[in-house]
Protein backbone atom coordinates (compact mmCIF):
# COMPACT_ATOMS: atom_id res chain seq x y z
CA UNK A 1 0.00 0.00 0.00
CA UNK A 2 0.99 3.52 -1.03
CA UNK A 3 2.73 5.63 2.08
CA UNK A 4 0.56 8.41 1.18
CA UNK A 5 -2.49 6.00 1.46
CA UNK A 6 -0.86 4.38 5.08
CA UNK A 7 -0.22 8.33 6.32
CA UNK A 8 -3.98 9.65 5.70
CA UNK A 9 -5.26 6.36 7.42
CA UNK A 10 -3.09 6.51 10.40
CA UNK A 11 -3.92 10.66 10.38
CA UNK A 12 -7.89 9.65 10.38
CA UNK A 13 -7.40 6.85 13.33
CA UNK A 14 -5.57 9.64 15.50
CA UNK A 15 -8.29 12.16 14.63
CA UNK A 16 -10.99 9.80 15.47
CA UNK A 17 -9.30 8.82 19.19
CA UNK A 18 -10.87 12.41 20.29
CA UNK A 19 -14.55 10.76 19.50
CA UNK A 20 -13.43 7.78 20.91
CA UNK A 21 -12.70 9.03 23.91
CA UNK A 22 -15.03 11.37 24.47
CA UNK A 23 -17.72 7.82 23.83
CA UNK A 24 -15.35 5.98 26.82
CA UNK A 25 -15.77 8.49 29.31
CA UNK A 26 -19.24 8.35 28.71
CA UNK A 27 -19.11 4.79 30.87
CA UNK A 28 -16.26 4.82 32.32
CA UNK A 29 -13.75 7.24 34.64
CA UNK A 30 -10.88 8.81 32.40
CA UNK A 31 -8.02 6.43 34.31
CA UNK A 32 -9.85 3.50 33.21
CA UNK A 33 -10.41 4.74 29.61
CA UNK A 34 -6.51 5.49 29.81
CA UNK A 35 -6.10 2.05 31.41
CA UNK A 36 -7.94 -0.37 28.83
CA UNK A 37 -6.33 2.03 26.33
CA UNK A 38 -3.10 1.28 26.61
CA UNK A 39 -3.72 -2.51 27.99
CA UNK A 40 -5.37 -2.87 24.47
CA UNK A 41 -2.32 -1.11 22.49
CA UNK A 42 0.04 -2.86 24.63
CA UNK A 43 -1.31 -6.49 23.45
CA UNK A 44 -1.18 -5.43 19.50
CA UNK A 45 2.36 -4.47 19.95
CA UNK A 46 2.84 -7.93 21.94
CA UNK A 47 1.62 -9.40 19.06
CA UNK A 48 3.99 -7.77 16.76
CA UNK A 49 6.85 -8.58 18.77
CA UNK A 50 5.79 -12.05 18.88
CA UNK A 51 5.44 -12.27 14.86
CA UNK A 52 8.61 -10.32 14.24
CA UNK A 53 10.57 -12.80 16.82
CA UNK A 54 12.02 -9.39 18.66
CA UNK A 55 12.70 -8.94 21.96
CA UNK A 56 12.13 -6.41 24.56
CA UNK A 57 14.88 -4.43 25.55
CA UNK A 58 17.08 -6.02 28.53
CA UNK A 59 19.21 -2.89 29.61
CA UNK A 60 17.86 -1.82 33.32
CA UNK A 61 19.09 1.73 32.15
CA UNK A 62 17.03 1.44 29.33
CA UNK A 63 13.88 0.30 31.71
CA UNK A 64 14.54 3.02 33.52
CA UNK A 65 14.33 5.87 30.61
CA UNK A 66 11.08 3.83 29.08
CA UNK A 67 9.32 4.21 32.66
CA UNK A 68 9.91 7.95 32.06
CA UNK A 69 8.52 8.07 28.81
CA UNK A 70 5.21 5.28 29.41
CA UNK A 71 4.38 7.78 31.82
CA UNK A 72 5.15 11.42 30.21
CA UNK A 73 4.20 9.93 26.56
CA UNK A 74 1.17 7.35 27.38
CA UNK A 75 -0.18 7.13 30.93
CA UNK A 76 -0.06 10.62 32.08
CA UNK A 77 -1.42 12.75 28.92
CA UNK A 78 -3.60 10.03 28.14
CA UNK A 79 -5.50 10.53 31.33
CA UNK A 80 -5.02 14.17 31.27
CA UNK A 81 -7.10 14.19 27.77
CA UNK A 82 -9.81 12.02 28.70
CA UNK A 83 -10.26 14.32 32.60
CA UNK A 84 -10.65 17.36 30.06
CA UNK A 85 -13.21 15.50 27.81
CA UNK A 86 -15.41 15.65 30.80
CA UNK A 87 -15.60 19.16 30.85
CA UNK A 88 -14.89 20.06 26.96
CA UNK A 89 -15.37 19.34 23.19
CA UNK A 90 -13.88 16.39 21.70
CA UNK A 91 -13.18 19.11 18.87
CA UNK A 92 -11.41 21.94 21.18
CA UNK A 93 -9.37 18.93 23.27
CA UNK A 94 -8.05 18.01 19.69
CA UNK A 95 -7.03 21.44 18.78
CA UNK A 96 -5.61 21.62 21.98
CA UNK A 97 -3.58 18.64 21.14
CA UNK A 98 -2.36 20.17 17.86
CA UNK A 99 -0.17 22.50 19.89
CA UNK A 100 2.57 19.75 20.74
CA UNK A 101 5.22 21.14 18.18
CA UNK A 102 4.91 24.44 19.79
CA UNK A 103 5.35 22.89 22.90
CA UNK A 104 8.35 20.90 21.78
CA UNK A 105 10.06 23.73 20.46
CA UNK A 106 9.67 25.79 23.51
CA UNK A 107 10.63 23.24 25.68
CA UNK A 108 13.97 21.78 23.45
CA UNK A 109 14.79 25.65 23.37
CA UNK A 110 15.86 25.02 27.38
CA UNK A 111 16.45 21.57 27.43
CA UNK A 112 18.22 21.23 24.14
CA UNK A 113 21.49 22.42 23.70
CA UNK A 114 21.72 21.47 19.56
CA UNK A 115 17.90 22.72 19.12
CA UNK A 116 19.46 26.27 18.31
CA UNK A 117 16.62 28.86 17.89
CA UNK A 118 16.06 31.09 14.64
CA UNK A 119 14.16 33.67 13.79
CA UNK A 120 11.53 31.37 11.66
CA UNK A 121 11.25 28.96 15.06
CA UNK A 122 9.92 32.11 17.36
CA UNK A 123 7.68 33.60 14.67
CA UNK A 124 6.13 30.25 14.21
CA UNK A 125 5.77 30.07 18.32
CA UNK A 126 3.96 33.77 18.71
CA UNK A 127 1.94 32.35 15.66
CA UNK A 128 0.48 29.26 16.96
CA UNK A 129 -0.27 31.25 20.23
CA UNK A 130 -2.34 33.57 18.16
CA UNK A 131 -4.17 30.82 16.88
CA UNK A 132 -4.33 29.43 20.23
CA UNK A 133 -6.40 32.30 21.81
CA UNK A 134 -8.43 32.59 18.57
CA UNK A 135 -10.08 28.91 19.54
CA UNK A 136 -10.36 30.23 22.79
CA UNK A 137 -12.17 33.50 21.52
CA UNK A 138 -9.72 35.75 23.67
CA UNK A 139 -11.80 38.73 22.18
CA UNK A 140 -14.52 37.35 24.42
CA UNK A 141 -13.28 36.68 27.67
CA UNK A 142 -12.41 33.07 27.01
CA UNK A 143 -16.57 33.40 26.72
CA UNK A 144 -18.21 29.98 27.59
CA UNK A 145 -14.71 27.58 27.86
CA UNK A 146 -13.90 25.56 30.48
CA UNK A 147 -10.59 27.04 32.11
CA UNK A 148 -9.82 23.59 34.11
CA UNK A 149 -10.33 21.37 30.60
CA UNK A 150 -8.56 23.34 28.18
CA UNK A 151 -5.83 23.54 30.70
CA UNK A 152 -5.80 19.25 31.57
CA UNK A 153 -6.15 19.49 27.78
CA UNK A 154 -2.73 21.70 26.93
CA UNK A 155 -1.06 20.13 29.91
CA UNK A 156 -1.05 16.73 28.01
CA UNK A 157 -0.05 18.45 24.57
CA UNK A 158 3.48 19.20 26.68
CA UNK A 159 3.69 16.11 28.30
CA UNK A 160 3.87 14.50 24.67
CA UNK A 161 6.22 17.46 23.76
CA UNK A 162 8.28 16.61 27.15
CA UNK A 163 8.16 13.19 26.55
CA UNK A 164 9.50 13.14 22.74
CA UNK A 165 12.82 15.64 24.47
CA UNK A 166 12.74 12.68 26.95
CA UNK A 167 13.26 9.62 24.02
CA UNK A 168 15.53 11.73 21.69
CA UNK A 169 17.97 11.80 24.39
CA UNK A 170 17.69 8.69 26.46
CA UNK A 171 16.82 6.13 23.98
CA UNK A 172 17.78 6.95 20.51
CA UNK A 173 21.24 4.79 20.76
CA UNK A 174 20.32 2.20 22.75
CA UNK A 175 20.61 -1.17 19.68
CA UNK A 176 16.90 -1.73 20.67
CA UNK A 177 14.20 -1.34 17.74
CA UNK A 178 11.34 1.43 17.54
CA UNK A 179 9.01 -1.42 17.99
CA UNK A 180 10.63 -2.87 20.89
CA UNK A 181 10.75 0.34 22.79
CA UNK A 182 7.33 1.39 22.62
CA UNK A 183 6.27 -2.36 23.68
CA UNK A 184 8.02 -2.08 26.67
CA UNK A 185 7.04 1.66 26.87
CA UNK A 186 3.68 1.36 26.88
CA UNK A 187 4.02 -2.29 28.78
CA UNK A 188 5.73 0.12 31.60
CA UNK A 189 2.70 2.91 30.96
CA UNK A 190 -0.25 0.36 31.25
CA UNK A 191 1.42 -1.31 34.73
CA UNK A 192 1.67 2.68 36.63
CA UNK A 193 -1.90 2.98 35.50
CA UNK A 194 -3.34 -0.51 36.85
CA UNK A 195 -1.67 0.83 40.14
CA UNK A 196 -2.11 4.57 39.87
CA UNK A 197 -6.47 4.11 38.40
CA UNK A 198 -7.76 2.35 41.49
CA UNK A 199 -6.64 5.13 43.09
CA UNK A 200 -7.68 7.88 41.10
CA UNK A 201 -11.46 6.34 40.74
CA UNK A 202 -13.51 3.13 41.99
CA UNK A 203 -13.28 0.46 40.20
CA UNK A 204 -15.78 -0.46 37.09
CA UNK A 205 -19.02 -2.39 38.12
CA UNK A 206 -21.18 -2.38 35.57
CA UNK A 207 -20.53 -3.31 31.55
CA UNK A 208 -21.04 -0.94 28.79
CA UNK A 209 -21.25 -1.99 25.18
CA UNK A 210 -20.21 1.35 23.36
CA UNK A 211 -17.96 2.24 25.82
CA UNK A 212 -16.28 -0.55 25.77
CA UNK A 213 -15.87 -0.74 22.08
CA UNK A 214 -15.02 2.80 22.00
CA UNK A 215 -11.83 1.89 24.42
CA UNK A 216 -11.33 -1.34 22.50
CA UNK A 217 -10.62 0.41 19.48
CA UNK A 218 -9.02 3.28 20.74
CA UNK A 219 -6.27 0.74 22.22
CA UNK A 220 -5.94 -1.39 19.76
CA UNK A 221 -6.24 1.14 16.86
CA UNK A 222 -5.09 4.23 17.78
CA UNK A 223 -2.46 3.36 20.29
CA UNK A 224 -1.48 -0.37 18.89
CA UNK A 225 -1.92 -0.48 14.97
CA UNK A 226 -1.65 2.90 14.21
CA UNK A 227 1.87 2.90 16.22
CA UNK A 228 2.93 -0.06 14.05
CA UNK A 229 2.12 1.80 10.37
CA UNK A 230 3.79 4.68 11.71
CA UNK A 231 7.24 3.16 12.49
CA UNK A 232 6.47 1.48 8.80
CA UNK A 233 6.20 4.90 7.74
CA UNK A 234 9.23 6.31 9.81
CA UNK A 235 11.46 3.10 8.12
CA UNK A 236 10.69 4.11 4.80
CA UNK A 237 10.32 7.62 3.75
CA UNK A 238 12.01 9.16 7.44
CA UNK A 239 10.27 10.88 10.20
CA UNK A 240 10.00 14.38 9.02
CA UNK A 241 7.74 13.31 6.05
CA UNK A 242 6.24 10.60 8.40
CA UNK A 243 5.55 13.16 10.93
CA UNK A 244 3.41 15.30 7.92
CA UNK A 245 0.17 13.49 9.20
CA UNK A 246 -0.33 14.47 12.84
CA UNK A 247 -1.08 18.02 10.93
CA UNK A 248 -4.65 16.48 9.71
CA UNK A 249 -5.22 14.97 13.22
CA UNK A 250 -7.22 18.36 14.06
CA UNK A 251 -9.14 18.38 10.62
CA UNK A 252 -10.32 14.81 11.55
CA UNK A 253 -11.13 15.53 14.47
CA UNK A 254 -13.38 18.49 14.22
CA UNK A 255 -15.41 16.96 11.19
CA UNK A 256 -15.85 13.96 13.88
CA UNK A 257 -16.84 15.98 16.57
CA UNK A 258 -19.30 17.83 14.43
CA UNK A 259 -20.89 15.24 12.73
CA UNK A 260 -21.21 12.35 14.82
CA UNK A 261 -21.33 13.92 18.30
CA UNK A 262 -23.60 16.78 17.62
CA UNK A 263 -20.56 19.53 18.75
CA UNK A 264 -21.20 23.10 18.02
CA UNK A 265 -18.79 24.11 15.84
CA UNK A 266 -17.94 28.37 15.25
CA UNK A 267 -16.41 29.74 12.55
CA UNK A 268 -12.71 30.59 15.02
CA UNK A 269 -12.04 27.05 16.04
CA UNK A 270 -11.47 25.89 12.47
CA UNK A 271 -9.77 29.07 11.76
CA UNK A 272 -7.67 28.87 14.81
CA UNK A 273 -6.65 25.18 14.08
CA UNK A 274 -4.81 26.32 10.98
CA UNK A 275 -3.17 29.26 12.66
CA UNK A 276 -1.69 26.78 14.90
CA UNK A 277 -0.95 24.20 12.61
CA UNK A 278 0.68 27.22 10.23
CA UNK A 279 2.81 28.10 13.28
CA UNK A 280 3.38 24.37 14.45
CA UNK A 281 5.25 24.04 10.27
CA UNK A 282 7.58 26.73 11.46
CA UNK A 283 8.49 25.93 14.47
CA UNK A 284 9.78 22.25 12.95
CA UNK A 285 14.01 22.29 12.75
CA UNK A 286 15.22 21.65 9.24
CA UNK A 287 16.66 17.96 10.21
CA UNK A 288 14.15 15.12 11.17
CA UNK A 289 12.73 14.61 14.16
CA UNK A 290 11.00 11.89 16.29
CA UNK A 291 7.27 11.75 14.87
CA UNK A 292 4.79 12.63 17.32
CA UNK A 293 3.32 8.99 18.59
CA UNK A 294 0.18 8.42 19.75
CA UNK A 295 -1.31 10.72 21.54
CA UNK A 296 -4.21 10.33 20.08
C-alpha cells in the first residue's frame, strides 16, 4: 500500500481517538479509559513482537528511561485528555492537542542544547499562540470555555512534547528497535496505571457496550496499529515526512466531533486550528525529528 495511502489512514485513526474518547468516558472514569487504552495497544504491539521474533529491551538503564517516557508519553497525557473531555469538546481537546510542536520547540529551546533557535522557530511560536487564543475567543473573555479542561487538555499536549525531548535523548542509541521500545514503553505505561487508576477512581461495576468498544478500538487502533504503520512509515520515507500526518489529526477531528457527536462548531475554532498548525510548520528544525506517537 501507497505511504501516502498508510499516512492519511493513520492521520484519520488519530483524529478519530478524540470521539473515541469522548464515547469511553461516557461509561467509564478517564483512568480506566486510559487504562484499557493502553492494555489494548500494549497487546497489539505484543503481538507484533511475537510475529517479528524481537525482543524487549534487557538494559535496566534502558527500563529506567522507558518508565519515564510510558508515563510522560502514554499514561499521564492520556488521562489528562480524557479528565478534560469531561468538561470540553472532543473538537477543542483536539485542537488543543495540535499545539505539541509548539510545545516541543519551547521546551527543546531550554532543554536542548543542539535545538538552536532562529528567527523562523519564534515567529512560528507567537503564531500558533495567536491561533491558540483565537479557539479560545480571547476577544470574548475566554466566553463559555472551560478554564480547568482546556488547561488538563494543553497540559497533556506538553507532556507528549516533554516526553519526545525525553526519548531523543535517552533512547535513541540504545541497539533496541522502535518497535521494541514502545512495547516495553507502553508495557511500563499500562502497569503505573493498573496501580495509579484504582486510586484515582472506583473500580468499574457495571458493563457498557459502546464504551467498551469505543476503548477497545481506541487501544488497539489508535495506540497499537496505528503505532505499528507509523514506524512502517518512519522506516521508509524518514520521520520528518512521516511526521506530515499528525497536521490532519485536528481536521479529523473536528469533522468527527461535528458530525457524529452533535458539537457546536464556530467559525474561530477551524480558523484557529490552521493558525496553529501554520505556526506548528515553522516551528519544525530543518533535520528530522522523532514523529509525534500516539497521543491520540
Amino acid at each position: 500500500m501507497d505511504w501516502r495511502i498508510r499516512s492519511g489512514a493513520i492521520a484519520l485513526i488519530w483524529g478519530l481517538c478524540f470521539l473515541f474518547i469522548k464515547l469511553g468516558t461516557n461509561g467509564y472514569a478517564p483512568p480506566y479509559v486510559s487504562l484499557g487504552r493502553m492494555l489494548f495497544g500494549t497487546v497489539v504491539l505484543a503481538g507484533a513482537l511475537a510475529v517479528k521474533r524481537e525482543r524487549l529491551p534487557r538494559a535496566v538503564r534502558t527500563w529506567g528511561h522507558l518508565a519515564v517516557a510510558g508515563f510522560l508519553l502514554n499514561a499521564f497525557p492520556f488521562t489528562l485528555f480524557a479528565y478534560s473531555e469531561l468538561a470540553i469538546s472532543s473538537t477543542l481537546a483536539s485542537i488543543c492537542s495540535a499545539t505539541i510542536p509548539l510545545w516541543g520547540m519551547a521546551l527543546s529551546l531550554v532543554t536542548l542544547s543542539d535545538d538552536r533557535p532562529t528567527r523562523r522557530r519564534f515567529g512560528g511560536l507567537a503564531i500558533g499562540f495567536i491561533g491558540v487564543l483565537t479557539v479560545l475567543r480571547v476577544w470574548q473573555g475566554f466566553s463559555g470555555q472551560n478554564a480547568a479542561g482546556i488547561a488538563m487538555a494543553l497540559a497533556g499536549a506538553a507532556s507528549y512534547a516533554a516526553g519526545w525531548i525525553h526519548v531523543r535523548r535517552t533512547l535513541a542509541d540504545t541497539g533496541s528497535s522502535r518497535l521494541s521500545l514502545t512495547a516495553g514503553q507502553l508495557l511500563l505505561g499500562t502497569a503505573q496505571l493498573a496501580v495509579v487508576a484504582p486510586m484515582l477512581s472506583p473500580l468499574p461495576t457495571s458493563f457498557s457496550v459502546v464504551p467498551v468498544l469505543a476503548i477497545t478500538v481506541l487501544g488497539a487502533l489508535g495506540t497499537g496499529l496505528a503505532t505499528l504503520i507509523q514506524y512502517g512509515l518512519v522506516a521508509e520515507v524518514g520521520p520528518t515526512v512521516a511526521a506530515v500526518n499528525t497536521y490532519f489529526i485536528p481536521v479529523v477531528a473536528i469533522v468527527a466531533g461535528a458530525t457524529l457527536l452533535g458539537e457546536r462548531l464556530t467559525w474561530n475554532a477551524p480558523v484557529g486550528t490552521l493558525i496553529v498548525l501554520a505556526g506548528a510548520a515553522l516551528t519544525q528544525p530543518g533535520r528530522p525529528r522523532p514523529p509525534a506517537e500516539s497521543h491520540h
